[in-house]
C-alpha atoms as a PDB file:
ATOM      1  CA  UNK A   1     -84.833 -85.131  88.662  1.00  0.00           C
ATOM      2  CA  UNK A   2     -81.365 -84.087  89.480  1.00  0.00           C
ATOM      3  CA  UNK A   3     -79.248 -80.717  90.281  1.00  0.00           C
ATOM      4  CA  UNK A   4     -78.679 -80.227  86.549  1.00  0.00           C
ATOM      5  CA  UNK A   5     -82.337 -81.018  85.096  1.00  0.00           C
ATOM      6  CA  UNK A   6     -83.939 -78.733  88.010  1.00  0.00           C
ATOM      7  CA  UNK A   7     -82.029 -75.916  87.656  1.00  0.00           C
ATOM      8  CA  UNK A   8     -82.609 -76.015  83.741  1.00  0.00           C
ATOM      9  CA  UNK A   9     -86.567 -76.628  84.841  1.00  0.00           C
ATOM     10  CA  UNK A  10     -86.135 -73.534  86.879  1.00  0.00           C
ATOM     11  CA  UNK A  11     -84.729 -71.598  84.178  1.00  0.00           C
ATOM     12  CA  UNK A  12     -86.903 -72.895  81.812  1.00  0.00           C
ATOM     13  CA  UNK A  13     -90.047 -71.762  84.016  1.00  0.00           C
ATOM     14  CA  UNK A  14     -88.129 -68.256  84.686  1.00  0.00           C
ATOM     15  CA  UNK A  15     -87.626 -67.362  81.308  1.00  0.00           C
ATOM     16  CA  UNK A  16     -91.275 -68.571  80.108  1.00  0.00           C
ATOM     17  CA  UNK A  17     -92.782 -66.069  82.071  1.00  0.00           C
ATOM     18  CA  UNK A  18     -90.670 -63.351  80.752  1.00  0.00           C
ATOM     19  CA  UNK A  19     -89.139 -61.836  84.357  1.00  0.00           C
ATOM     20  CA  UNK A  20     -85.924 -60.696  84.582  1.00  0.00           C
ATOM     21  CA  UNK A  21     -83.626 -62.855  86.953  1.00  0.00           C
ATOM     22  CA  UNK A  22     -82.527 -60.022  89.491  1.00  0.00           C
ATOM     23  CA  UNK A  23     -86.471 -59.407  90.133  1.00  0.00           C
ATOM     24  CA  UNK A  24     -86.958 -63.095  90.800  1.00  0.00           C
ATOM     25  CA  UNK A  25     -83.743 -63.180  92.920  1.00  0.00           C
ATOM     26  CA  UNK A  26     -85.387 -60.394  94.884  1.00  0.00           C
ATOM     27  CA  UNK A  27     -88.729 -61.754  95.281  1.00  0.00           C
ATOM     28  CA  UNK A  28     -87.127 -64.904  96.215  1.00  0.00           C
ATOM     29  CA  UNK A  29     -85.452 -63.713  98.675  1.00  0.00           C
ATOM     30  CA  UNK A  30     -81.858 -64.525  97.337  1.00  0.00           C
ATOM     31  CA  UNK A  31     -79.206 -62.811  95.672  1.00  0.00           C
ATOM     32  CA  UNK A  32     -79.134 -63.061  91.713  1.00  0.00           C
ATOM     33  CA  UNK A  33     -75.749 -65.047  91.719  1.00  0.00           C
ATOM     34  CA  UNK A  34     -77.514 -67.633  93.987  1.00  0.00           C
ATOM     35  CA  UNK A  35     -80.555 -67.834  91.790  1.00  0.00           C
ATOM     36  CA  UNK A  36     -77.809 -67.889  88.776  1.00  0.00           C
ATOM     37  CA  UNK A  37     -75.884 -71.364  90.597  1.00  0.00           C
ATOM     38  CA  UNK A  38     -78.962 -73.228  90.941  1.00  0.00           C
ATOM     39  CA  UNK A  39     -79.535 -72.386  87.185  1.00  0.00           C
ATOM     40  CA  UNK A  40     -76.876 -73.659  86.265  1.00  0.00           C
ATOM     41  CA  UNK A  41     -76.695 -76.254  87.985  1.00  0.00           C
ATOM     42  CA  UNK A  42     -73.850 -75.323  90.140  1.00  0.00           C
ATOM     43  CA  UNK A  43     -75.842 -74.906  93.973  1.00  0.00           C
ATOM     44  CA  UNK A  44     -78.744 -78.021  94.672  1.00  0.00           C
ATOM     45  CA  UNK A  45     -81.547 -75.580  95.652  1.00  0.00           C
ATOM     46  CA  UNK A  46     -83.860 -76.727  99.122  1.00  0.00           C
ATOM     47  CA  UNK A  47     -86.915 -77.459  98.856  1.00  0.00           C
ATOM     48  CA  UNK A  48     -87.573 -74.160 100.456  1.00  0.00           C
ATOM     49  CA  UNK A  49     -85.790 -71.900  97.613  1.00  0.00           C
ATOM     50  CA  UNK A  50     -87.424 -73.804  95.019  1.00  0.00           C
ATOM     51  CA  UNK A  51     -90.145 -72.659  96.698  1.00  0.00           C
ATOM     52  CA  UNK A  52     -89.865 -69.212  96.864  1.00  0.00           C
ATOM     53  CA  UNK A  53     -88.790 -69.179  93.554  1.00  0.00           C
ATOM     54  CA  UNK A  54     -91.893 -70.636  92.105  1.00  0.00           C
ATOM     55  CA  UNK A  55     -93.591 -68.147  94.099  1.00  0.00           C
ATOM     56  CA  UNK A  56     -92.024 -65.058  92.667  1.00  0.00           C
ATOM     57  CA  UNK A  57     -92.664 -66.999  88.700  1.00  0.00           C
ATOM     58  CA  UNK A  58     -96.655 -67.073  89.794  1.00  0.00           C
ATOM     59  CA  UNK A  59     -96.752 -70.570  89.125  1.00  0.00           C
ATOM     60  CA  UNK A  60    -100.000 -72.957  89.606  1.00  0.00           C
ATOM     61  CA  UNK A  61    -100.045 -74.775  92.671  1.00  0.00           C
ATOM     62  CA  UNK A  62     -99.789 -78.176  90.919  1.00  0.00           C
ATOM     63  CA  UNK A  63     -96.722 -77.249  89.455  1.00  0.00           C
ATOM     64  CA  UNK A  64     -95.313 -75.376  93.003  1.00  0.00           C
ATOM     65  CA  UNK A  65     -95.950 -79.187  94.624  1.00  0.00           C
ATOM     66  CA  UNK A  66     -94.043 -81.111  91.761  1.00  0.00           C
ATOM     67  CA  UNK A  67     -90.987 -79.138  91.403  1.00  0.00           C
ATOM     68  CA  UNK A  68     -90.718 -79.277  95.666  1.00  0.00           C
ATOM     69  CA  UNK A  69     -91.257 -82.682  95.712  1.00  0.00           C
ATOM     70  CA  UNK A  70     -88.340 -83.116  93.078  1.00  0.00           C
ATOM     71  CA  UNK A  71     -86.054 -80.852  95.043  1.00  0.00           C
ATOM     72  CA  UNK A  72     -86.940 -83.068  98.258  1.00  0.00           C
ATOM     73  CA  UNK A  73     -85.823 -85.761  96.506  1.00  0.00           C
ATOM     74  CA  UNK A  74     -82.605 -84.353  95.068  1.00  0.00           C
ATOM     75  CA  UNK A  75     -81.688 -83.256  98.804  1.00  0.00           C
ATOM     76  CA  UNK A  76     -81.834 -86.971  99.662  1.00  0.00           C
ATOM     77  CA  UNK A  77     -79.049 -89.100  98.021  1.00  0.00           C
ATOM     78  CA  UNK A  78     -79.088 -92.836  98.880  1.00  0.00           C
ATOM     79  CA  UNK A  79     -76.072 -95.170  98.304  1.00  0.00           C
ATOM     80  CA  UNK A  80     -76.589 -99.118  98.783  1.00  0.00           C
ATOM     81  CA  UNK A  81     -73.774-100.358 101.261  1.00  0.00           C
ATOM     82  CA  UNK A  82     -72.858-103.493  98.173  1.00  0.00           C
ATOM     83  CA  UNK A  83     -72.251 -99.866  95.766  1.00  0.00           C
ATOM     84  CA  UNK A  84     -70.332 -98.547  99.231  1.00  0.00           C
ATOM     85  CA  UNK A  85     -68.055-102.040  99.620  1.00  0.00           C
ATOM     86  CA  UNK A  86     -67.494-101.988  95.950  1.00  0.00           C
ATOM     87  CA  UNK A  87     -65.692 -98.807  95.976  1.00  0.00           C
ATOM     88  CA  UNK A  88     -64.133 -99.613  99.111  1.00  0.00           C
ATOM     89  CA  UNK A  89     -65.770 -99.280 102.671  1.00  0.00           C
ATOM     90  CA  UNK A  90     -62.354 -97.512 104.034  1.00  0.00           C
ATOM     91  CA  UNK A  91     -62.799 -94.625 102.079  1.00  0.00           C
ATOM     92  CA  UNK A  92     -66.316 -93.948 103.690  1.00  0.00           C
ATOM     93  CA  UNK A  93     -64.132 -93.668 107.042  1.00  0.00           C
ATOM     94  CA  UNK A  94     -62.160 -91.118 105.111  1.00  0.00           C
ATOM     95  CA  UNK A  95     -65.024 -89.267 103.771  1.00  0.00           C
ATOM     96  CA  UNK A  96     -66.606 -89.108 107.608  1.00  0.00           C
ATOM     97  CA  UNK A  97     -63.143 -88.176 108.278  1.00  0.00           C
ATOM     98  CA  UNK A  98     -63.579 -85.020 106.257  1.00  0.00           C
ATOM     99  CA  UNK A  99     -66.669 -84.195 107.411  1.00  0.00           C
ATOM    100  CA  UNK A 100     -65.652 -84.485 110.748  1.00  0.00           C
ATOM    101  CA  UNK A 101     -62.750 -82.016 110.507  1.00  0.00           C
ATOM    102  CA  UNK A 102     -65.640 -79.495 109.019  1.00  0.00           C
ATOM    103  CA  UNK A 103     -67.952 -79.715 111.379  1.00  0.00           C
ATOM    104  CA  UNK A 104     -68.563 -77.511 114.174  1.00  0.00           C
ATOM    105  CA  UNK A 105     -70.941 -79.880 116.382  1.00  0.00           C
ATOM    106  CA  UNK A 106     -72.052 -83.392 115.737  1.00  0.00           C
ATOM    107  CA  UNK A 107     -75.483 -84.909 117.289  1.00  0.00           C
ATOM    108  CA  UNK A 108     -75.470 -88.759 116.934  1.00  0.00           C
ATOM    109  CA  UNK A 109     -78.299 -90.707 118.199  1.00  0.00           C
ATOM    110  CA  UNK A 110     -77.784 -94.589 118.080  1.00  0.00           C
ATOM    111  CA  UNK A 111     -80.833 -97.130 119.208  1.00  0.00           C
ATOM    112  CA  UNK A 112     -78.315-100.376 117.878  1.00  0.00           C
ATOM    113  CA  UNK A 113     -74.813-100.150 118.367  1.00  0.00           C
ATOM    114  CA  UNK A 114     -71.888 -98.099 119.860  1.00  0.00           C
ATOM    115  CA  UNK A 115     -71.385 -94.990 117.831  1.00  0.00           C
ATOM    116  CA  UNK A 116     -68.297 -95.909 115.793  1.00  0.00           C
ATOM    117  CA  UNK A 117     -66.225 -92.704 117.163  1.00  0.00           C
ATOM    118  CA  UNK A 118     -66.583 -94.867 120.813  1.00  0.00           C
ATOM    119  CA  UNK A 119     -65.744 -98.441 119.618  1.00  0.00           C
ATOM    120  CA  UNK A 120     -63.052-100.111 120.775  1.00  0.00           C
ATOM    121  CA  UNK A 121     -60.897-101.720 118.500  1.00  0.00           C
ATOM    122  CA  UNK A 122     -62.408-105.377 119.155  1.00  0.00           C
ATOM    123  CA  UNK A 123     -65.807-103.801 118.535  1.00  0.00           C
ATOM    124  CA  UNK A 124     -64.805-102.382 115.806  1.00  0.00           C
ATOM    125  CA  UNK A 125     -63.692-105.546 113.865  1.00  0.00           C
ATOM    126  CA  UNK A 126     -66.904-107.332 115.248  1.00  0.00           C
ATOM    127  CA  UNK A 127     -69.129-105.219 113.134  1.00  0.00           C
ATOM    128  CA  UNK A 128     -67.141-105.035 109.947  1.00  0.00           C
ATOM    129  CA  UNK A 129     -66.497-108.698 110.146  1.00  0.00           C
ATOM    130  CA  UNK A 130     -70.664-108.770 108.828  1.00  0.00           C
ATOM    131  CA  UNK A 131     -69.419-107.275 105.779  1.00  0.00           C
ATOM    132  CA  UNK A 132     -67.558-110.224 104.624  1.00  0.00           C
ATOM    133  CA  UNK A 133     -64.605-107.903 103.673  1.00  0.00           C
ATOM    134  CA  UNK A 134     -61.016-109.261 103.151  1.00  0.00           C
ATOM    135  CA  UNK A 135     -58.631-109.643 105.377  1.00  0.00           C
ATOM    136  CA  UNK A 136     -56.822-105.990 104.311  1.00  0.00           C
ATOM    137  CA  UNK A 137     -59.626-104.362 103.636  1.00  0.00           C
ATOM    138  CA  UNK A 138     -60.934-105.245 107.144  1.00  0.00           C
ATOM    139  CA  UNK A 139     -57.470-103.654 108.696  1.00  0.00           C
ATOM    140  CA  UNK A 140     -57.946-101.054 106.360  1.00  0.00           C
ATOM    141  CA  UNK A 141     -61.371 -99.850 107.542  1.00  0.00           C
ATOM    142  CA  UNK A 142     -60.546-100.764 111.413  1.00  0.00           C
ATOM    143  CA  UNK A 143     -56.988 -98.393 110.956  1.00  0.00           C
ATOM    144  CA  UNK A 144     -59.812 -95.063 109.300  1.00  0.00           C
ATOM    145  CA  UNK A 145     -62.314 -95.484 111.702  1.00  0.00           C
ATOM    146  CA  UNK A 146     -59.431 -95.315 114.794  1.00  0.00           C
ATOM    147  CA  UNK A 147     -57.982 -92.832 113.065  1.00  0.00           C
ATOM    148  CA  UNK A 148     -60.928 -90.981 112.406  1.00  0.00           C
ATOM    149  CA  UNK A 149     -61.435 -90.951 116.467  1.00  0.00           C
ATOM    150  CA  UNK A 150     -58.760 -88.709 117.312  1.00  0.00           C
ATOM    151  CA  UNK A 151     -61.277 -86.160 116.188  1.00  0.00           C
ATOM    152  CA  UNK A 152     -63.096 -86.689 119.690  1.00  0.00           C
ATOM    153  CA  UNK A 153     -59.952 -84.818 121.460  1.00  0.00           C
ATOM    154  CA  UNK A 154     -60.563 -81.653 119.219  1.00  0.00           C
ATOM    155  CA  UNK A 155     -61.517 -79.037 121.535  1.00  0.00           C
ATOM    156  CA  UNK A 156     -63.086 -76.658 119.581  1.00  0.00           C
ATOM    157  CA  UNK A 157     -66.134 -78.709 118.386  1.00  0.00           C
ATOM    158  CA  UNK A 158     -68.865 -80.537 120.489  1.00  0.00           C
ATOM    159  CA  UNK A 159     -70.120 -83.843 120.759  1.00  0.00           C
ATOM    160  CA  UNK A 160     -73.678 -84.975 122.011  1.00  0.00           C
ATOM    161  CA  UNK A 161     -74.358 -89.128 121.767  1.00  0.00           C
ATOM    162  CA  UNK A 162     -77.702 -90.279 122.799  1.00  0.00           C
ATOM    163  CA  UNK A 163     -77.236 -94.150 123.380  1.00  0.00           C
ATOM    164  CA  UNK A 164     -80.710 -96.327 124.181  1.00  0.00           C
ATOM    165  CA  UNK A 165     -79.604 -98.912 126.597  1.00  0.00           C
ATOM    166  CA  UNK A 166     -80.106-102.038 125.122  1.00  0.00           C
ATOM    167  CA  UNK A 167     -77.169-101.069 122.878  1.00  0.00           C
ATOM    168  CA  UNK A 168     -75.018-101.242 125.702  1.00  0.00           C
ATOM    169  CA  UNK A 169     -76.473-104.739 126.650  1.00  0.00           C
ATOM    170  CA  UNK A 170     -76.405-106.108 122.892  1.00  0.00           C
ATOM    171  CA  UNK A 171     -73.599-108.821 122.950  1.00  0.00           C
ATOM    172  CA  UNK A 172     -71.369-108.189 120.000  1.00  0.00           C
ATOM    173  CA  UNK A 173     -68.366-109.198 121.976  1.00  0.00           C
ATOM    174  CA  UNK A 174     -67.855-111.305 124.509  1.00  0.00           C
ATOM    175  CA  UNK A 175     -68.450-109.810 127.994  1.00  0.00           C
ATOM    176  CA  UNK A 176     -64.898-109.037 129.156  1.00  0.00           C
ATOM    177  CA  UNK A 177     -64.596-106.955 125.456  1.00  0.00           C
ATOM    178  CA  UNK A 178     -68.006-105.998 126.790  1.00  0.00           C
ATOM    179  CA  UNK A 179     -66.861-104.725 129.874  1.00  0.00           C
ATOM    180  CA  UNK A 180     -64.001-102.586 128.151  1.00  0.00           C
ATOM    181  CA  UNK A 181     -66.141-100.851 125.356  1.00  0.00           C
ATOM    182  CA  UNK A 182     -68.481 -99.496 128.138  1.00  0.00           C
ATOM    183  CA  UNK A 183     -64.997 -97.813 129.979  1.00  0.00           C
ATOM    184  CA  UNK A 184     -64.205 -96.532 127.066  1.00  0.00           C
ATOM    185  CA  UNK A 185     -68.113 -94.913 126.787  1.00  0.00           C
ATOM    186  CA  UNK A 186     -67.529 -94.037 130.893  1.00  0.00           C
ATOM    187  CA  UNK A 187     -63.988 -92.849 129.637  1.00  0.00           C
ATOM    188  CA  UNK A 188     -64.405 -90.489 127.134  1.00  0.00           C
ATOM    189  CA  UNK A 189     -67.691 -88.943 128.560  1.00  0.00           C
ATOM    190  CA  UNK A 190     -65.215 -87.189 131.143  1.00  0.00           C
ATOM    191  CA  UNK A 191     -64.426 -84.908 128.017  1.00  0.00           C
ATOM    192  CA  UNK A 192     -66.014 -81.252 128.578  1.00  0.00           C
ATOM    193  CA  UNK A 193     -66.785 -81.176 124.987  1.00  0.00           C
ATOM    194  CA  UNK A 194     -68.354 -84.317 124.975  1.00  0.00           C
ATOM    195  CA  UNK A 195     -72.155 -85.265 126.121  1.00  0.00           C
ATOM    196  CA  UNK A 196     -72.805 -88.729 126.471  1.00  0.00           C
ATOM    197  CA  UNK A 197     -76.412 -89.929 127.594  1.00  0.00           C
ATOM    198  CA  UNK A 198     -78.159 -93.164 127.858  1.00  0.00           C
ATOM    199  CA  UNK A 199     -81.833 -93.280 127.699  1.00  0.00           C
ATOM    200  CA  UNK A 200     -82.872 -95.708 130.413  1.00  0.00           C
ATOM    201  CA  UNK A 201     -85.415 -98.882 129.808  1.00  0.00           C
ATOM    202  CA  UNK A 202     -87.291 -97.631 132.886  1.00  0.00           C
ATOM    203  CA  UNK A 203     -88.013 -94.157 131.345  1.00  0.00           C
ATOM    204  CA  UNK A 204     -91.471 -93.609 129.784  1.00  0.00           C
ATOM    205  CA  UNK A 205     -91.327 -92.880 126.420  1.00  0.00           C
ATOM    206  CA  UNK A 206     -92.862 -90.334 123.962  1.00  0.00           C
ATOM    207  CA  UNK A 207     -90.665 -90.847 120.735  1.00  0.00           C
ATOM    208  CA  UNK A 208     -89.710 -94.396 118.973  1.00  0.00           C
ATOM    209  CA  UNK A 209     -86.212 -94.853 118.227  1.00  0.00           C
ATOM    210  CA  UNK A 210     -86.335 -96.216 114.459  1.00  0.00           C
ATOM    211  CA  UNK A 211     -83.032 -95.873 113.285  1.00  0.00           C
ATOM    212  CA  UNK A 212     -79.542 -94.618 114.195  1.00  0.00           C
ATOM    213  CA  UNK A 213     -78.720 -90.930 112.448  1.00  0.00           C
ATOM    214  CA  UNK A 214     -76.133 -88.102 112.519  1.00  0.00           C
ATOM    215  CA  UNK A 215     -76.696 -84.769 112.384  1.00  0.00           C
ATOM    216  CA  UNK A 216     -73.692 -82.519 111.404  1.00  0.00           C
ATOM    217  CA  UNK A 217     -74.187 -79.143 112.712  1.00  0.00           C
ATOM    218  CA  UNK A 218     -77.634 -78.272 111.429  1.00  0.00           C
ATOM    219  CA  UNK A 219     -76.992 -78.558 107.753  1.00  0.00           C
ATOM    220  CA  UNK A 220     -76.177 -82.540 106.966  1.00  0.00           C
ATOM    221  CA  UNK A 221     -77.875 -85.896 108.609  1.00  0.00           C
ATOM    222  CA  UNK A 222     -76.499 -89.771 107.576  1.00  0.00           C
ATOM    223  CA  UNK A 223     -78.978 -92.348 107.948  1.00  0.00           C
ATOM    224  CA  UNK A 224     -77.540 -95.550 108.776  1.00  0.00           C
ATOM    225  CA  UNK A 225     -80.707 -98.219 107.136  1.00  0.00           C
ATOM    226  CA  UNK A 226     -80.388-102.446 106.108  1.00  0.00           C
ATOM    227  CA  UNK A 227     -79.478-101.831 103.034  1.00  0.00           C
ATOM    228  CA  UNK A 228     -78.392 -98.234 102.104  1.00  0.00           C
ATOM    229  CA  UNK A 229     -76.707 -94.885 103.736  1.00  0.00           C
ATOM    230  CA  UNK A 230     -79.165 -91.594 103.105  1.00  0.00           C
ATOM    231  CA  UNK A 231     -77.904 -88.211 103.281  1.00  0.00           C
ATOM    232  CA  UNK A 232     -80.320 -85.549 104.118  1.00  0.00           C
ATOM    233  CA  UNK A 233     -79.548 -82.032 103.304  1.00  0.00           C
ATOM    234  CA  UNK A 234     -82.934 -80.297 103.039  1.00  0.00           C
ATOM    235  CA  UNK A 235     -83.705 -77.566 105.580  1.00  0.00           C
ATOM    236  CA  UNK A 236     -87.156 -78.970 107.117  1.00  0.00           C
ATOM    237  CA  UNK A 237     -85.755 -82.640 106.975  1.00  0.00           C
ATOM    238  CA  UNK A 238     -83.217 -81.925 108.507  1.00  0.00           C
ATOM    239  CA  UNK A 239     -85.156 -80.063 111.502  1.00  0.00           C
ATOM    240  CA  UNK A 240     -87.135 -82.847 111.900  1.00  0.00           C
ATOM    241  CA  UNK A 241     -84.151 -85.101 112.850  1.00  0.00           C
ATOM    242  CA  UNK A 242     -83.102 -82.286 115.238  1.00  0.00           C
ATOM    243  CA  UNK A 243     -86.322 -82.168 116.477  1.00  0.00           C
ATOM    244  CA  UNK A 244     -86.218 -86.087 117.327  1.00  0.00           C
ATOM    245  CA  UNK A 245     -82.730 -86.023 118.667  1.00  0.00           C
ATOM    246  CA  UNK A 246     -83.686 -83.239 121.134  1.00  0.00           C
ATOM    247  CA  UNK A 247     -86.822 -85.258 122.671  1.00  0.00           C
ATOM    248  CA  UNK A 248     -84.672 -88.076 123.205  1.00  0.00           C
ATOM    249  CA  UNK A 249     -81.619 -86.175 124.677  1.00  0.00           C
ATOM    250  CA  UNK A 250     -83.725 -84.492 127.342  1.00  0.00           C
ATOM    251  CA  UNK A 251     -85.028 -87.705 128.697  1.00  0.00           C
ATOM    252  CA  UNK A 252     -82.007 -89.353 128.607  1.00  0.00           C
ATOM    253  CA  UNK A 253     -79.591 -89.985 131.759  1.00  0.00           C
ATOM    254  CA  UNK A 254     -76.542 -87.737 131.882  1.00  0.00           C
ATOM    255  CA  UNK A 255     -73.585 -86.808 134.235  1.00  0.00           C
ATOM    256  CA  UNK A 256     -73.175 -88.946 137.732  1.00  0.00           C
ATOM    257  CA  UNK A 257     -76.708 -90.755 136.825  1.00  0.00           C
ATOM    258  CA  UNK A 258     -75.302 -92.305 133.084  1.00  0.00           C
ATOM    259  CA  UNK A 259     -71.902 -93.302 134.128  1.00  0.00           C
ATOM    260  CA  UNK A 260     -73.425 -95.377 137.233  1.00  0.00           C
ATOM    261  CA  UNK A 261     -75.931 -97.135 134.402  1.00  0.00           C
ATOM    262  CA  UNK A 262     -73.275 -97.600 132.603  1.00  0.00           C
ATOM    263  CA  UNK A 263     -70.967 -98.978 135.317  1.00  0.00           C
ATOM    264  CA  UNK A 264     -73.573-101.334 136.624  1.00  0.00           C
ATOM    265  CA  UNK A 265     -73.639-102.993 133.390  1.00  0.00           C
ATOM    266  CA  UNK A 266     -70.075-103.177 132.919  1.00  0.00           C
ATOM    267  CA  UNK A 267     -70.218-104.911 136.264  1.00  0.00           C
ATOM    268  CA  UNK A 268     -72.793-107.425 135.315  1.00  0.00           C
ATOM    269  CA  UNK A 269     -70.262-108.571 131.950  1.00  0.00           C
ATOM    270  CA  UNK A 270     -67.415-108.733 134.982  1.00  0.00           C
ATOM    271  CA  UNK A 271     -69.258-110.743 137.012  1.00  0.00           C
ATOM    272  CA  UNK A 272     -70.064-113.243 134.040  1.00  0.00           C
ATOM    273  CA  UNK A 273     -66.295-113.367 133.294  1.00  0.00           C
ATOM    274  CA  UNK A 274     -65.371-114.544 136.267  1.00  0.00           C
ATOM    275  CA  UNK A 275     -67.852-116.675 137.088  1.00  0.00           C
ATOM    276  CA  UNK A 276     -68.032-118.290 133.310  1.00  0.00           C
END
């Protein structure tokens, strides 16, 4: 079911039970030009305002659980990455881009790889290259995600990376381009707007790191999977991810403690450099 077929369901219900839409609105605990948008299709209701809606129609339980359900699933939108390359994986650099300049604080939490806002440009072009992209597409989509960086320098929001360590062991280049992505991590944790912390293999843990995910204030998360990007926009979804991201961050290494972790294992990829 989408925006427009459950806001006409909504309707639909609304007008079957014969209450006007102002004392729905008010038992619903919205305004009436809220209730109106989702209507008509123009506002995606939560799962939490189709709620309350139902509960101001009297509805049966069975039908309360259905029409939830559907606006779960509406408030979860799921794009393959062959439907992403087709249209062009640089413009889903732009569209983070955009984001990005909305935002007021990002959360990222990454078990795989180096967030893409703290790749270097080597890095960078070592993951893409999986996506079999041309050769100007591939310079395209290195050029947005660089660009798309500078965002890191912007004051007035906040950044907070959790990073498991094995991503900063993984070898997806070779150790002296090793050695320079984790400066660059070391580098731009110096930023007072930015948190960067590692959560150490030697640290018990109480939470399994499934997946890397983004959380955009506390209103948007991105779900990086094999096959497909998910966008989460429901209320208690989204809470959940904040939720997860907040029991990793507290046992994860920050300050003096994650830049020496780091710096050892920078050291490590020197060593092998030299001695290779």
């Amino acid at each position: 079911m989408n925006k427009g077929q459950l806001g006409a369901a909504l309707r639909a219900l609304r007008e079957a039970s014969g209450k006007e839409a102002k004392a729905v609105a008010r038992s619903a605990l919205m305004s009436p030009s809220k209730l109106s948008k989702i209507e008509n299709a123009n506002l995606l209701p939560s799962a939490t305002d189709v709620e309350r809606i139902l509960s101001a129609l009297g509805v049966s339980n069975a039908i309360k659980a259905e029409y939830t359900e559907a606006a779960r699933a509406a408030t979860t939108e799921a794009t393959a990455w062959r439907l992403l390359k087709r249209a062009g994986v640089h413009k889903g650099q732009q569209a983070a881009k955009a984001l990005e300049a909305q935002m007021a604080m990002l959360r990222l939490f990454q078990p795989a790889l180096v967030p893409g806002l703290l790749q270097t440009p080597e890095y960078i072009r070592t993951i893409l290259q999986r996506h079999e992209l041309s050769e100007d597409a591939l310079t395209r989509t290195i050029s947005g995600r660089l660009e798309r960086q500078t965002v890191l320098f912007d004051s007035s929001k906040k950044f907070r990376f959790v990073i498991t360590e094995p991503v900063l062991r993984w070898r997806i280049v070779p150790p002296q381009m090793m050695a320079a992505q984790l400066d660059r991590i070391v580098s731009m944790s110096r930023l007072p707007h930015v948190d960067i912390r590692i959560v150490p293999l030697s640290a018990q843990q109480t939470d399994i790191g499934n997946h890397a995910f983004v959380i955009r204030d506390d209103r948007m998360v991105t779900v990086e999977t094999v096959h497909a990007e998910i966008v989460v926009t429901d209320p208690r979804d989204v809470e959940m991810y904040v939720r997860k991201f907040d029991r990793f961050e507290q046992g994860a290494l920050s300050g003096d403690g994650m830049q020496r972790l780091v710096e050892s294992i920078r050291d490590g990829f020197l060593t092998e450099q030299e001695t290779g």
